[in-house]
PDB file of N, CA and C in Angstrom:
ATOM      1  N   UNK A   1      86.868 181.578  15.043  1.00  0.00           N
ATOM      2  CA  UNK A   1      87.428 182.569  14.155  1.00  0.00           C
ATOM      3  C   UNK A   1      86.347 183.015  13.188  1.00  0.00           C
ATOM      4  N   UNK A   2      86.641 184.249  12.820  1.00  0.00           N
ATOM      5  CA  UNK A   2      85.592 185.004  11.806  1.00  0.00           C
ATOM      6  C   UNK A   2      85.452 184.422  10.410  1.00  0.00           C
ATOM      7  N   UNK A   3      84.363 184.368   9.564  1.00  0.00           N
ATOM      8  CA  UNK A   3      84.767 183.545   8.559  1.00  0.00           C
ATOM      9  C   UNK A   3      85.916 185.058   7.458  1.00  0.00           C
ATOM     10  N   UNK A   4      86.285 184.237   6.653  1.00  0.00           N
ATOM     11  CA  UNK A   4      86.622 185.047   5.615  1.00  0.00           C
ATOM     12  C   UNK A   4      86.014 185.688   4.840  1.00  0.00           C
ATOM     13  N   UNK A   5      86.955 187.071   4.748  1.00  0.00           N
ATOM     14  CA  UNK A   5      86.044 188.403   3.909  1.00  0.00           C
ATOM     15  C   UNK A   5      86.414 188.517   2.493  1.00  0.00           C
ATOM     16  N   UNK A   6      87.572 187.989   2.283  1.00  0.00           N
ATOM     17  CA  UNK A   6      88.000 188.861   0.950  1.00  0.00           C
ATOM     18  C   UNK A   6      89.557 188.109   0.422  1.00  0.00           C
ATOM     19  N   UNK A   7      89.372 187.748  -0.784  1.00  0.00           N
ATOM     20  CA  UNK A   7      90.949 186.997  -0.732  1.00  0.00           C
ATOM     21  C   UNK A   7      92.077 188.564  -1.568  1.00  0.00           C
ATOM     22  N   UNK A   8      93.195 188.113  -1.267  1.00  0.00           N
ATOM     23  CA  UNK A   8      94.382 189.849  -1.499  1.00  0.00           C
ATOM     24  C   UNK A   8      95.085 188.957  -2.048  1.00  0.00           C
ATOM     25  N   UNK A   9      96.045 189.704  -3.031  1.00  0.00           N
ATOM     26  CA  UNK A   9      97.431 189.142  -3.806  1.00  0.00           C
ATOM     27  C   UNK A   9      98.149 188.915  -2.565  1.00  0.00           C
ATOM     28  N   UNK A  10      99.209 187.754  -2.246  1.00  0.00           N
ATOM     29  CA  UNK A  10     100.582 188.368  -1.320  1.00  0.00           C
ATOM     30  C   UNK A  10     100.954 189.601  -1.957  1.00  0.00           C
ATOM     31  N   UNK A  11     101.640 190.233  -1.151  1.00  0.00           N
ATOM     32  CA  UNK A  11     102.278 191.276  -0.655  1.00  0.00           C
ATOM     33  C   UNK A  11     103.953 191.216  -1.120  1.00  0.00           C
ATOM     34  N   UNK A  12     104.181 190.455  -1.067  1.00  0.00           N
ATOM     35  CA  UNK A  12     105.135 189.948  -1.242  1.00  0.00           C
ATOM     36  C   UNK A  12     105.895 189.205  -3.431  1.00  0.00           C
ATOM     37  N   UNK A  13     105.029 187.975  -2.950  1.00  0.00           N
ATOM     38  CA  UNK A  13     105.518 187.669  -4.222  1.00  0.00           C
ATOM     39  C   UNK A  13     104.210 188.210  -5.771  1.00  0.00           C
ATOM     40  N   UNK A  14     103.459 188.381  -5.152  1.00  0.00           N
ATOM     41  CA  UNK A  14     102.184 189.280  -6.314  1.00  0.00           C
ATOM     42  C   UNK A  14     101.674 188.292  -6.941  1.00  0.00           C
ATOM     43  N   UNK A  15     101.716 186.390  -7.077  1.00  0.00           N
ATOM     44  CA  UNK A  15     100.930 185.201  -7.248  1.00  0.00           C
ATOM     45  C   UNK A  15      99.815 184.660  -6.552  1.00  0.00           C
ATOM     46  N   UNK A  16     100.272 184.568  -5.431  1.00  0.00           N
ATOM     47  CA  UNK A  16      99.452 183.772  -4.488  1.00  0.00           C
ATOM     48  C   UNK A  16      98.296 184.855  -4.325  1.00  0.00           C
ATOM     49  N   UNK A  17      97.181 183.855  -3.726  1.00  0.00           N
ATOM     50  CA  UNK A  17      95.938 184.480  -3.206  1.00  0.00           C
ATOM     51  C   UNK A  17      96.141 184.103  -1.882  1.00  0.00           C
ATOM     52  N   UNK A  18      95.403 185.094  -0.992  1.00  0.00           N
ATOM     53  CA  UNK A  18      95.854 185.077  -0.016  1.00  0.00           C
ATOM     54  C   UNK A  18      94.642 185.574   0.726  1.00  0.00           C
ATOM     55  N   UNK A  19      93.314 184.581   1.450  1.00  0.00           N
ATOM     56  CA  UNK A  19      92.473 184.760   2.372  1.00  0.00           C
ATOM     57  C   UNK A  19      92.891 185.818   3.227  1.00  0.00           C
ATOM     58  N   UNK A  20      91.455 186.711   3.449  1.00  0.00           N
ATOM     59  CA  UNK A  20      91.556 187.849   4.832  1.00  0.00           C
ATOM     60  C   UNK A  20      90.713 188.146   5.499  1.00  0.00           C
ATOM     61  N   UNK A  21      91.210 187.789   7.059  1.00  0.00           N
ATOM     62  CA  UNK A  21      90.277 187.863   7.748  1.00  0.00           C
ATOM     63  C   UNK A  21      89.876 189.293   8.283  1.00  0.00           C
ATOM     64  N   UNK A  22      90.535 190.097   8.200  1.00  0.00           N
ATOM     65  CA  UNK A  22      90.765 191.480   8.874  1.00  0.00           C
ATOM     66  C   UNK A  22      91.710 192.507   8.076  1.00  0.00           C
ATOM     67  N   UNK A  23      90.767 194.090   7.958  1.00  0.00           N
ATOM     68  CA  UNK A  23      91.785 194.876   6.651  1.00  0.00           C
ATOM     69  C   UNK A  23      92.596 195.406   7.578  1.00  0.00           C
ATOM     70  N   UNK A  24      93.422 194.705   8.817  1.00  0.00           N
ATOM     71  CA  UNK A  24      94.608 194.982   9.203  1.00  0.00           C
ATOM     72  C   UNK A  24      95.858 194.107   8.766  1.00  0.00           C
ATOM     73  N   UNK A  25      94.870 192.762   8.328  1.00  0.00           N
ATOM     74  CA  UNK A  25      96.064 191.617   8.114  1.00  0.00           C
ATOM     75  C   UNK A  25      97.326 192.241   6.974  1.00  0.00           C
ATOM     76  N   UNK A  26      97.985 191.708   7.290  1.00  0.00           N
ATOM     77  CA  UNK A  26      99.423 192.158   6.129  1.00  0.00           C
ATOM     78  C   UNK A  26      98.857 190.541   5.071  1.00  0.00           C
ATOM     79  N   UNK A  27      99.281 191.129   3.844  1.00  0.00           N
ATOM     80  CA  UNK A  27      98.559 190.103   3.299  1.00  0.00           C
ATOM     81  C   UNK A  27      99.699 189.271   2.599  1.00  0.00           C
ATOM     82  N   UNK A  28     100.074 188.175   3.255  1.00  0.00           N
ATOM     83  CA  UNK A  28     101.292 187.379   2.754  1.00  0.00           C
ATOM     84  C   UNK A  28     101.130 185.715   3.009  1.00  0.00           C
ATOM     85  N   UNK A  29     101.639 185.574   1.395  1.00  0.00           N
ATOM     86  CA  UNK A  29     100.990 183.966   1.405  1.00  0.00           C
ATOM     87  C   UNK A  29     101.899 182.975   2.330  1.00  0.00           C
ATOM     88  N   UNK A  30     101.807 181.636   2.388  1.00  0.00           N
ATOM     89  CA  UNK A  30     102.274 180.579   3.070  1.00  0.00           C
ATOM     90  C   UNK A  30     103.825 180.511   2.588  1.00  0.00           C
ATOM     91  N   UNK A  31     103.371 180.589   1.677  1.00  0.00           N
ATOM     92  CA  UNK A  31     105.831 180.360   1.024  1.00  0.00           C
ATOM     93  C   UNK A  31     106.393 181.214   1.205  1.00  0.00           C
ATOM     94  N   UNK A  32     105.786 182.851   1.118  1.00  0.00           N
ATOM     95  CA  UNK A  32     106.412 183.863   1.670  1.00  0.00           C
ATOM     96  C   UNK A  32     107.194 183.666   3.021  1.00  0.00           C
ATOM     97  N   UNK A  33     105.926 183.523   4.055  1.00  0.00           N
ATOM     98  CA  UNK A  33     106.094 183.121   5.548  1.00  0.00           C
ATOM     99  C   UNK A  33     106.561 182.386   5.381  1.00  0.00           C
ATOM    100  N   UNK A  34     106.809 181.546   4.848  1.00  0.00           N
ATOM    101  CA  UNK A  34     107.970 180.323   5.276  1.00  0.00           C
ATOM    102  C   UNK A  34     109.399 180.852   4.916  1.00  0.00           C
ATOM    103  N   UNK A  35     110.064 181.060   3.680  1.00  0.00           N
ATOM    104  CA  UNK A  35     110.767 181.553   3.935  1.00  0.00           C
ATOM    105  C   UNK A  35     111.200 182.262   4.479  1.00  0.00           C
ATOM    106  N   UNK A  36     110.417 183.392   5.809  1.00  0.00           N
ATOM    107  CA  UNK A  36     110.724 184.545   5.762  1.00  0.00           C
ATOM    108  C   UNK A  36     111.347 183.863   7.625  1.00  0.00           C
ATOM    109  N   UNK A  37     110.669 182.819   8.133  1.00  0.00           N
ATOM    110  CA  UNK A  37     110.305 182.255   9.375  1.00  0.00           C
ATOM    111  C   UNK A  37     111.271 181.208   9.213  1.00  0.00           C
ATOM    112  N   UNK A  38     112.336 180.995   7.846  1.00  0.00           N
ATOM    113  CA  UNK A  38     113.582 179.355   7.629  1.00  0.00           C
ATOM    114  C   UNK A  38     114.770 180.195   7.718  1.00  0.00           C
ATOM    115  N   UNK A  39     115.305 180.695   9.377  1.00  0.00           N
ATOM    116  CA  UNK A  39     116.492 181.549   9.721  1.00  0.00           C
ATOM    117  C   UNK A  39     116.673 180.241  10.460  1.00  0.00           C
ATOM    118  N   UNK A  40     117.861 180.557  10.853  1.00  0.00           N
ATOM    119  CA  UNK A  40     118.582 179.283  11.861  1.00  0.00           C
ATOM    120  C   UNK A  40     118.382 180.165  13.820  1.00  0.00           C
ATOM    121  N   UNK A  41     118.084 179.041  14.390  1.00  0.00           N
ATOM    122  CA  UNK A  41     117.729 180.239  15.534  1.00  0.00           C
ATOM    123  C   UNK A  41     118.550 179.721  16.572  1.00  0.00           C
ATOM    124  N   UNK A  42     119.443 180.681  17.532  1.00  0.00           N
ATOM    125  CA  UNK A  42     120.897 180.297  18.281  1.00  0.00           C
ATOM    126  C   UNK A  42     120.399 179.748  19.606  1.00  0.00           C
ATOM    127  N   UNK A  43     119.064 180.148  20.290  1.00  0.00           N
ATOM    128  CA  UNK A  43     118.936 180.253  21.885  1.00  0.00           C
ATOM    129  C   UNK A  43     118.763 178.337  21.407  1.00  0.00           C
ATOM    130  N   UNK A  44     119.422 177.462  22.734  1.00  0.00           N
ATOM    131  CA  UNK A  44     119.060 175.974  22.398  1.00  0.00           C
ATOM    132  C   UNK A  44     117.622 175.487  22.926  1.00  0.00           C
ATOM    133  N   UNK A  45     117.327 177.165  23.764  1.00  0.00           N
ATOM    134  CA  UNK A  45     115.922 176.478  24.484  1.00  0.00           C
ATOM    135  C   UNK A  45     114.895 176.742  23.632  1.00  0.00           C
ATOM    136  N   UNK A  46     115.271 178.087  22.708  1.00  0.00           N
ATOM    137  CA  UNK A  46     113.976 178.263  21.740  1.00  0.00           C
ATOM    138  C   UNK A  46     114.290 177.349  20.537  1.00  0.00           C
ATOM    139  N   UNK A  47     114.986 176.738  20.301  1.00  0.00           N
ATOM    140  CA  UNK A  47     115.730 175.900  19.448  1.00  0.00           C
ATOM    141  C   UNK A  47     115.020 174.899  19.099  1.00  0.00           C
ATOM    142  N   UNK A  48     114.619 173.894  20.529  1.00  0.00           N
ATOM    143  CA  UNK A  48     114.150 172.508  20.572  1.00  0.00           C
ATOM    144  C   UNK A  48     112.976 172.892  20.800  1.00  0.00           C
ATOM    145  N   UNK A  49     112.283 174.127  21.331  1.00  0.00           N
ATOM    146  CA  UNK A  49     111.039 174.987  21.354  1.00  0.00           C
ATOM    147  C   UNK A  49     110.500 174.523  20.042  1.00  0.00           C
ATOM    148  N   UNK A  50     110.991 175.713  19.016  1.00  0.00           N
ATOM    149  CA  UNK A  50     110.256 175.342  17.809  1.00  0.00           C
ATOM    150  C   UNK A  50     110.974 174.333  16.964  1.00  0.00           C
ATOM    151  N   UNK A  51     111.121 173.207  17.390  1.00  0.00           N
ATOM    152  CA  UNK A  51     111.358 171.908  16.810  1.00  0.00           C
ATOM    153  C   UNK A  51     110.318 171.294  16.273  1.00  0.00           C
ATOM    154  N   UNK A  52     109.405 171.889  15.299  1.00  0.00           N
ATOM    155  CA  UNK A  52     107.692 170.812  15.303  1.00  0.00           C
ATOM    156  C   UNK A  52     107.761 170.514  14.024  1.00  0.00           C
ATOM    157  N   UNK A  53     107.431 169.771  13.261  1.00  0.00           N
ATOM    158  CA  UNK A  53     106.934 169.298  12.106  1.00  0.00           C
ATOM    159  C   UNK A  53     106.494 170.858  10.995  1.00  0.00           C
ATOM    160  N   UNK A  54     107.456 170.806   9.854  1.00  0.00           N
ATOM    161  CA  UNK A  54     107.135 171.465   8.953  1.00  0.00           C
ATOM    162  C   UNK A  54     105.860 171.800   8.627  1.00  0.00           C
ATOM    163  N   UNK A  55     104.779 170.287   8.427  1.00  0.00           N
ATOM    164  CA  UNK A  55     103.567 170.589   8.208  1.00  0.00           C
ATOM    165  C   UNK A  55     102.688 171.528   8.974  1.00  0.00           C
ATOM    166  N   UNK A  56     103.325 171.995  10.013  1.00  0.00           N
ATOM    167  CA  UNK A  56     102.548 172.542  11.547  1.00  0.00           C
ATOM    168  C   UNK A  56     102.401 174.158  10.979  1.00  0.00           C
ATOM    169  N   UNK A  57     103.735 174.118  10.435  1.00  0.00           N
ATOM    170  CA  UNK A  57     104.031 175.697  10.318  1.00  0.00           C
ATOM    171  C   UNK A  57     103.017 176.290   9.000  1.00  0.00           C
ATOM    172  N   UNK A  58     103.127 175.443   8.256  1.00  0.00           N
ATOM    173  CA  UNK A  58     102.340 175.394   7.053  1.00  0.00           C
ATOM    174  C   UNK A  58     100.750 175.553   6.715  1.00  0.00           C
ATOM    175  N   UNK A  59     100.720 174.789   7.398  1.00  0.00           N
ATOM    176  CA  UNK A  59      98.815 175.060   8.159  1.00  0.00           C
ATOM    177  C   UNK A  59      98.415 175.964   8.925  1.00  0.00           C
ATOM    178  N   UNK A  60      98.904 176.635   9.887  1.00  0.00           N
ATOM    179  CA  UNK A  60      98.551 177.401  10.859  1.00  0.00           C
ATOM    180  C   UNK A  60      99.549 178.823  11.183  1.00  0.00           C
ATOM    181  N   UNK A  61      98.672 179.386  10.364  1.00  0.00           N
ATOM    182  CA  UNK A  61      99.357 180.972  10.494  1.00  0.00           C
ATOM    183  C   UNK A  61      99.484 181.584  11.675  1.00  0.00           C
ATOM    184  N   UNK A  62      99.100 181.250  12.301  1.00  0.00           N
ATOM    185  CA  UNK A  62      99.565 181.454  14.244  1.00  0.00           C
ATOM    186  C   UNK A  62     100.579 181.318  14.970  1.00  0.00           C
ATOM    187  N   UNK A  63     101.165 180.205  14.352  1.00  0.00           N
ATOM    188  CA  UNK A  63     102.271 179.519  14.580  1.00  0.00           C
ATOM    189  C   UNK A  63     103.861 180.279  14.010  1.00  0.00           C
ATOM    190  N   UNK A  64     103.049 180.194  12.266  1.00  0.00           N
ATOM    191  CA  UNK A  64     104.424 181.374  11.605  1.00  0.00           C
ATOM    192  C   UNK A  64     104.361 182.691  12.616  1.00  0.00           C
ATOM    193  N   UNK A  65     103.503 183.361  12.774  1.00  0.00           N
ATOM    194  CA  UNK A  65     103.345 184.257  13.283  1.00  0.00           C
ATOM    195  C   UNK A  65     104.635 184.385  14.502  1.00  0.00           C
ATOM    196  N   UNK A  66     103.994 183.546  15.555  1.00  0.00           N
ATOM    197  CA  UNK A  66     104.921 183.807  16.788  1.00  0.00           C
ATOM    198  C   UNK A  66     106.804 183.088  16.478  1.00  0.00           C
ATOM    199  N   UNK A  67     106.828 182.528  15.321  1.00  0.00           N
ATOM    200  CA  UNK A  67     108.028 182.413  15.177  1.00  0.00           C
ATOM    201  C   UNK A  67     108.796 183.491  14.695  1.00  0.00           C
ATOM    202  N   UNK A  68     108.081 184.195  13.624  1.00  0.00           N
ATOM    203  CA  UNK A  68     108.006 185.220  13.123  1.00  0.00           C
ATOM    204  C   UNK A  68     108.894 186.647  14.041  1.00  0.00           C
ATOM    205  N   UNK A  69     107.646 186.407  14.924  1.00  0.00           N
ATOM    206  CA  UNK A  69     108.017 187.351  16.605  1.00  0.00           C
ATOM    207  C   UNK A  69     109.029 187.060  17.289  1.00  0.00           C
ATOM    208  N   UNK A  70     109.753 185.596  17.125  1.00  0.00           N
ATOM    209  CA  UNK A  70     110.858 185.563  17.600  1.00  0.00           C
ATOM    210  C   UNK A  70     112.145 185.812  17.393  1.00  0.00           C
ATOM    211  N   UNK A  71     111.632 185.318  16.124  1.00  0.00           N
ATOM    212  CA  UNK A  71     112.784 186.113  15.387  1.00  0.00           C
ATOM    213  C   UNK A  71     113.393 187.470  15.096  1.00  0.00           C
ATOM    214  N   UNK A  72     112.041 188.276  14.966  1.00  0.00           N
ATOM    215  CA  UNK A  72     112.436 189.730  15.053  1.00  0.00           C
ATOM    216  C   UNK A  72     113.238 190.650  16.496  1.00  0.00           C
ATOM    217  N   UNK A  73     112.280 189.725  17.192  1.00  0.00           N
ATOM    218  CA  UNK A  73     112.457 190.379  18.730  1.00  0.00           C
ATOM    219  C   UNK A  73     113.211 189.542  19.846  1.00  0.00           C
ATOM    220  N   UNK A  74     113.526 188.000  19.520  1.00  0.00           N
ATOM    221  CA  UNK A  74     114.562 187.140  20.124  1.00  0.00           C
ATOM    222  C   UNK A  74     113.897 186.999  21.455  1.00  0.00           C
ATOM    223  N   UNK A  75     112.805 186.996  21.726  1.00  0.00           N
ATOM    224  CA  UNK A  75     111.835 186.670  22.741  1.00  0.00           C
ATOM    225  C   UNK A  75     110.347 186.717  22.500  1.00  0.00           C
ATOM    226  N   UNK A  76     110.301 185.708  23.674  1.00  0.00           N
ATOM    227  CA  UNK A  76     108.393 185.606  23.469  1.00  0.00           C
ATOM    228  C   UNK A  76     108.245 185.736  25.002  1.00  0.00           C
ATOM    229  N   UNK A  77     106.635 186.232  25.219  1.00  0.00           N
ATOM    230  CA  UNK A  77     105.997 186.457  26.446  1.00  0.00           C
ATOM    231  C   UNK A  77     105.398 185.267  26.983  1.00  0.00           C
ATOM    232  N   UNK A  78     105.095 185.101  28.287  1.00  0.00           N
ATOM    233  CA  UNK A  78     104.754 183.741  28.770  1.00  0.00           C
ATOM    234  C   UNK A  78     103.399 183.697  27.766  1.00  0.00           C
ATOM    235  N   UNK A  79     102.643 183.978  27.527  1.00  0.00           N
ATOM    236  CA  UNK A  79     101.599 183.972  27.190  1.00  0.00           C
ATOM    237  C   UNK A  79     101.288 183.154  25.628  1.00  0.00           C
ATOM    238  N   UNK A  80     102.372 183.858  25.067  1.00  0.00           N
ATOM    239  CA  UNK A  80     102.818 183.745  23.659  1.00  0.00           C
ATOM    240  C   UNK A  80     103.254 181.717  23.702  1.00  0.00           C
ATOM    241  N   UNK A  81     103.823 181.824  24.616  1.00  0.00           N
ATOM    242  CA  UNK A  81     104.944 180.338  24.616  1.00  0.00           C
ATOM    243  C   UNK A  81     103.449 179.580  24.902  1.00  0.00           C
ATOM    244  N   UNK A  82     102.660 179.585  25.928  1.00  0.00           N
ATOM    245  CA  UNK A  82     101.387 178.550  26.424  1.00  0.00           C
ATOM    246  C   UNK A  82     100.730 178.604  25.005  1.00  0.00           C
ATOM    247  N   UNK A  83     100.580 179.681  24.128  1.00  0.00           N
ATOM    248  CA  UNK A  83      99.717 179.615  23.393  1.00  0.00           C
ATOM    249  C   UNK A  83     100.319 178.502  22.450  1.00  0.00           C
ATOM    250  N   UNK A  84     101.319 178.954  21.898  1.00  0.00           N
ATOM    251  CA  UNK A  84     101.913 177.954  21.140  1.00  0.00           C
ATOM    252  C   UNK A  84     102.204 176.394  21.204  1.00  0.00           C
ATOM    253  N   UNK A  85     102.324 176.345  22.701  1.00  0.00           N
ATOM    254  CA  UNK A  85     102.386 174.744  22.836  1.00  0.00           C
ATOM    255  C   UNK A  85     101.058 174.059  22.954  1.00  0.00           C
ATOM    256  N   UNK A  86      99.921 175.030  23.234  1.00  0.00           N
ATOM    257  CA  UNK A  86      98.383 174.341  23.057  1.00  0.00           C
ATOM    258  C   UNK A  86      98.282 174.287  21.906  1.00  0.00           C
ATOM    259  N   UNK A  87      98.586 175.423  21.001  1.00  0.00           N
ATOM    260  CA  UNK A  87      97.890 174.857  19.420  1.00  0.00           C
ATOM    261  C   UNK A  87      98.805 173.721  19.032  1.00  0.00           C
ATOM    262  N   UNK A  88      99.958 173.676  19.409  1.00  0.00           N
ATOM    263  CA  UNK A  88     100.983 172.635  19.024  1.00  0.00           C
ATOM    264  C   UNK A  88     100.727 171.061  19.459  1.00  0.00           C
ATOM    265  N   UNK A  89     100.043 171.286  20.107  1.00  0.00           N
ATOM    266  CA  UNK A  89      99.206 169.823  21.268  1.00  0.00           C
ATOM    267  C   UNK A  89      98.180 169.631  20.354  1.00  0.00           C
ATOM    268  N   UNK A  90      97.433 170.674  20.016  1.00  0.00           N
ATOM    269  CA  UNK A  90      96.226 170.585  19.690  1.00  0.00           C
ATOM    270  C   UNK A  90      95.924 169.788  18.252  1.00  0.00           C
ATOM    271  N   UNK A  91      97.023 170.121  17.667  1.00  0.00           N
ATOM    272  CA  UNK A  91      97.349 169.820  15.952  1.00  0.00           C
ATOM    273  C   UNK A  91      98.309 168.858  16.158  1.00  0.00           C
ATOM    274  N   UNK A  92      98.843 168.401  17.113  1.00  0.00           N
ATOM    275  CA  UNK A  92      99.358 166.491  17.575  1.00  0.00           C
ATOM    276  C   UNK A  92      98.407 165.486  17.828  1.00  0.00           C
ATOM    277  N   UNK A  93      97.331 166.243  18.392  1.00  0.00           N
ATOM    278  CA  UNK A  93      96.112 165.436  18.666  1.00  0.00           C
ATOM    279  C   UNK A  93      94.842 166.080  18.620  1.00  0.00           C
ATOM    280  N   UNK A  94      94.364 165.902  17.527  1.00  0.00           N
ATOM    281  CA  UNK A  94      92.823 166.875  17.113  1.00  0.00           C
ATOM    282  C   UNK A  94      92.124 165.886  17.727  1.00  0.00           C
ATOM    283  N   UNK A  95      90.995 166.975  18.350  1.00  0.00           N
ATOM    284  CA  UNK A  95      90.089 166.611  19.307  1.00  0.00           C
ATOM    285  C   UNK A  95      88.671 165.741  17.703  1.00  0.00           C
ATOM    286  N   UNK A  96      88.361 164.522  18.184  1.00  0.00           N
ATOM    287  CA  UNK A  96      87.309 164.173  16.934  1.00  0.00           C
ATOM    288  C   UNK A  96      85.989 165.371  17.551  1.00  0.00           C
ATOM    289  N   UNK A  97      85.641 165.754  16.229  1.00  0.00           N
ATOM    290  CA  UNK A  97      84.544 166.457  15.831  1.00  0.00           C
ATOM    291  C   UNK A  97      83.179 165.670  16.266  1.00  0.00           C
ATOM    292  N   UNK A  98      82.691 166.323  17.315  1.00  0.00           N
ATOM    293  CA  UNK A  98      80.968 165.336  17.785  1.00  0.00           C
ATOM    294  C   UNK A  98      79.875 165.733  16.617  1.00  0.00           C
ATOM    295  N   UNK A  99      79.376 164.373  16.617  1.00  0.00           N
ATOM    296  CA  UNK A  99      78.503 164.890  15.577  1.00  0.00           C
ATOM    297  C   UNK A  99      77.374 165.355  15.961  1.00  0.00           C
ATOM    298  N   UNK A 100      76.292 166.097  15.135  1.00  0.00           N
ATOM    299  CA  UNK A 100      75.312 166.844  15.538  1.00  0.00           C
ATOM    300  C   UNK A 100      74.138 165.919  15.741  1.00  0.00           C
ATOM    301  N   UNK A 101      73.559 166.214  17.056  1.00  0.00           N
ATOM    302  CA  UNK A 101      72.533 165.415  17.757  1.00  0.00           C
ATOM    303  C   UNK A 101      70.747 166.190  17.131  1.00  0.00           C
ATOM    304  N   UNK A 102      70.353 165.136  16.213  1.00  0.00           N
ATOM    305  CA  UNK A 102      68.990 165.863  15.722  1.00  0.00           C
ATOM    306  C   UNK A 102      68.417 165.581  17.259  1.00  0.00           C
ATOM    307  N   UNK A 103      67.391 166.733  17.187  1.00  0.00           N
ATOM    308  CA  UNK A 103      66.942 167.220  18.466  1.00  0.00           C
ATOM    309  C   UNK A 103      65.819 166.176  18.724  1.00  0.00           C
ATOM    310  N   UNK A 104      65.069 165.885  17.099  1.00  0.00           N
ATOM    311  CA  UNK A 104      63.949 165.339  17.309  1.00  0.00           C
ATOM    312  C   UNK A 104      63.971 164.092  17.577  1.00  0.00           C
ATOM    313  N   UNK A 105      65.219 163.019  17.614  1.00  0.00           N
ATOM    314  CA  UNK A 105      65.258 161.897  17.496  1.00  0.00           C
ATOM    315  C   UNK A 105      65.931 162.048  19.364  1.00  0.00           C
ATOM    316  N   UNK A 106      66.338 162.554  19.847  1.00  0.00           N
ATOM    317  CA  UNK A 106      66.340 162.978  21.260  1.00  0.00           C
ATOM    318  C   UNK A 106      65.016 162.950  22.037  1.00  0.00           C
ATOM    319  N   UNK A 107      64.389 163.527  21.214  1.00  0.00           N
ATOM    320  CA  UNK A 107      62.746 163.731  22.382  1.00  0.00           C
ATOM    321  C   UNK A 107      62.006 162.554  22.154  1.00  0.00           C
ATOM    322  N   UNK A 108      62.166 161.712  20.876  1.00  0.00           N
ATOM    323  CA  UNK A 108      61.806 160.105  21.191  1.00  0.00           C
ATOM    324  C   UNK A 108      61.909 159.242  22.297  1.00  0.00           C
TER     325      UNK A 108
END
């Protein structure tokens, strides 16, 4: 991901600061999205779908995002669903970080 350009008020509540990566992003903080993403949702398969740990949603704006999308639109694309259950895997089990190999102690 790109680093960050520029932090924006939310959009929303006019407190929060709110990192941006892109001057397309809508600029809305984490409590916004949360409330906006804490609807009760009827399908039982998207139900136990997004069953994940609060903290998940909280950290990773990717995540609000496609819930976000479900909610509006009461479906997701196959694409959408794989994505979500890899980052959802991914943030169950973070891969450890390798550490950096000095080059020069290599050519010893």
């Amino acid at each position: 991901m790109a680093g960050p350009k520029f932090k924006q008020k939310c959009a929303i509540c006019k407190d929060n600061m709110v990192i941006m990566f892109s001057r397309r992003q809508f600029p809305i903080c984490s409590d916004c999205h949360m409330k906006q993403i804490d609807k009760p949702i009827n399908d039982p398969k998207f139900k136990k779908f997004f069953d994940i740990p609060i903290e998940f949603y909280e950290q990773n704006s990717f995540l609000r995002n496609i819930k976000q999308s479900y909610i509006r639109f009461e479906n997701l694309s196959e694409k959408q669903i794989e994505a979500f259950k890899k980052t959802v895997e991914d943030m169950k089990n973070p891969k450890p970080k390798e550490e950096p190999t000095d080059k020069k102690t290599e050519e010893k």
